[in-house]
C-alpha atoms as a PDB file:
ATOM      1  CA  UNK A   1     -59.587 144.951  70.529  1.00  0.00           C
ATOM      2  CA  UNK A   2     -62.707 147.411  71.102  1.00  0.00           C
ATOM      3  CA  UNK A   3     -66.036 145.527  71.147  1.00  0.00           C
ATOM      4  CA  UNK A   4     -66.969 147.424  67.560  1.00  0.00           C
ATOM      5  CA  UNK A   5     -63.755 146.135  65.978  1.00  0.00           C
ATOM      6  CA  UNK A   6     -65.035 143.063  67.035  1.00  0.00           C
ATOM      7  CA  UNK A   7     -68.301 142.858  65.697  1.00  0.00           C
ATOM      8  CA  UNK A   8     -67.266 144.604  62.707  1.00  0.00           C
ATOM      9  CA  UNK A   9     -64.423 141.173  61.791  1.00  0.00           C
ATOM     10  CA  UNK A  10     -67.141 139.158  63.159  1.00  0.00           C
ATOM     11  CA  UNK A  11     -69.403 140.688  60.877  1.00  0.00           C
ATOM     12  CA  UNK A  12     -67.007 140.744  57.504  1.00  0.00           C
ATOM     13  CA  UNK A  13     -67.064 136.884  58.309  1.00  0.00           C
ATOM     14  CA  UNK A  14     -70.426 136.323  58.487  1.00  0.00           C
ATOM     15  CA  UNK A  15     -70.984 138.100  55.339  1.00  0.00           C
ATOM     16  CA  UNK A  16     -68.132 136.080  53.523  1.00  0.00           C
ATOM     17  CA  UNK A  17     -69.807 133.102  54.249  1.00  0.00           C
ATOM     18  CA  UNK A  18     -73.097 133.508  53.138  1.00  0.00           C
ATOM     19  CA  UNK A  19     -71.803 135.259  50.091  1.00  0.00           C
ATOM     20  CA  UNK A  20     -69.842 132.036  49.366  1.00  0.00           C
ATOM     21  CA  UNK A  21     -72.401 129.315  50.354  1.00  0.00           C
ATOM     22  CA  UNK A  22     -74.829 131.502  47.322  1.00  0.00           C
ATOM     23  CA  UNK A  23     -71.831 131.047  45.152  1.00  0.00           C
ATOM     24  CA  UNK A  24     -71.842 127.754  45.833  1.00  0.00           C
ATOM     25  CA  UNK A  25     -75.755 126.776  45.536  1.00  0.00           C
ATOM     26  CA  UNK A  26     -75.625 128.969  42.487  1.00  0.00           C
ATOM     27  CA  UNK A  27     -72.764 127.765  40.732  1.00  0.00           C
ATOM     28  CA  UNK A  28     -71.602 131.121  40.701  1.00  0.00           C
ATOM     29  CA  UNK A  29     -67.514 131.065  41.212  1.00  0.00           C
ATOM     30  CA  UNK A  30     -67.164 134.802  41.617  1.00  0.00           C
ATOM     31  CA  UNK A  31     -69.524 135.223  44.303  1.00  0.00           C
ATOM     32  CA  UNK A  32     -67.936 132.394  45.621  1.00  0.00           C
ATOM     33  CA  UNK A  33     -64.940 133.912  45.496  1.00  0.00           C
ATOM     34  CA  UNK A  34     -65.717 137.188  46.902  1.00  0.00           C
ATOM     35  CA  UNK A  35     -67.177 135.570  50.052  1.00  0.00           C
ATOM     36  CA  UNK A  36     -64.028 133.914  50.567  1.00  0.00           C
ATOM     37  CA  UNK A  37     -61.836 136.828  50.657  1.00  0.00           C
ATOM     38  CA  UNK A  38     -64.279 138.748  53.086  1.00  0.00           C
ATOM     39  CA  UNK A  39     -63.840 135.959  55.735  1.00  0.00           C
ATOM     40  CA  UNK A  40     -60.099 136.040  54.869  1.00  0.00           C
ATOM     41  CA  UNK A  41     -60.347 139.874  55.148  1.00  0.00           C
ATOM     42  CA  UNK A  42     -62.093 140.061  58.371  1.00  0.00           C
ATOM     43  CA  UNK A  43     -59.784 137.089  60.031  1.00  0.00           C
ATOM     44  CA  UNK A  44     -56.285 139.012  59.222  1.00  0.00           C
ATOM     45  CA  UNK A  45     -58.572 142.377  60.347  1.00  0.00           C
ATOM     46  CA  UNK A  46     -58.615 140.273  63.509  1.00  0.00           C
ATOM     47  CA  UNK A  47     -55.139 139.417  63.087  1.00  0.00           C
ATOM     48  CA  UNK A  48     -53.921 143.060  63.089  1.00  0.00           C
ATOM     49  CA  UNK A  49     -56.418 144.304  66.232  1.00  0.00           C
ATOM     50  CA  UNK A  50     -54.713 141.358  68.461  1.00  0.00           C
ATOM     51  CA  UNK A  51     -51.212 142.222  67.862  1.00  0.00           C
ATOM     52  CA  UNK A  52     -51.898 146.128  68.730  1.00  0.00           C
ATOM     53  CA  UNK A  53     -53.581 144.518  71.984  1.00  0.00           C
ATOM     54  CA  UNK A  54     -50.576 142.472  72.549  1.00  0.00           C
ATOM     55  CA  UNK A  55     -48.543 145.770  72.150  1.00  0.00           C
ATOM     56  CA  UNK A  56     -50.480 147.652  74.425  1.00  0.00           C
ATOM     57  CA  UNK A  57     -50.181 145.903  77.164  1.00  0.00           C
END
């Protein structure tokens, strides 16, 4: 996994969670739910850049 890749899952993550702690502190259960499926977006981006690595080597 490249070092961008990285930061880029990293930073899908990051953004998920902040978008769903707002939801949370503003009751709002679509923003909520948005910054849920960015972390689960950038962990199975993760997912994916592993098994190439695993195949690569």
């Amino acid at each position: 996994m490249s070092a961008e890749d990285k930061a880029a899952n990293t930073g899908d993550k990051i953004k998920g969670k902040a978008k769903e702690v707002a939801g949370k502190v503003t009751g709002n259960e679509r923003l909520e739910a948005e910054g849920k499926a960015e972390q689960v977006k950038g962990d199975a981006k993760q997912a994916g850049e592993k098994v190439k690595d695993t195949f690569k080597h």
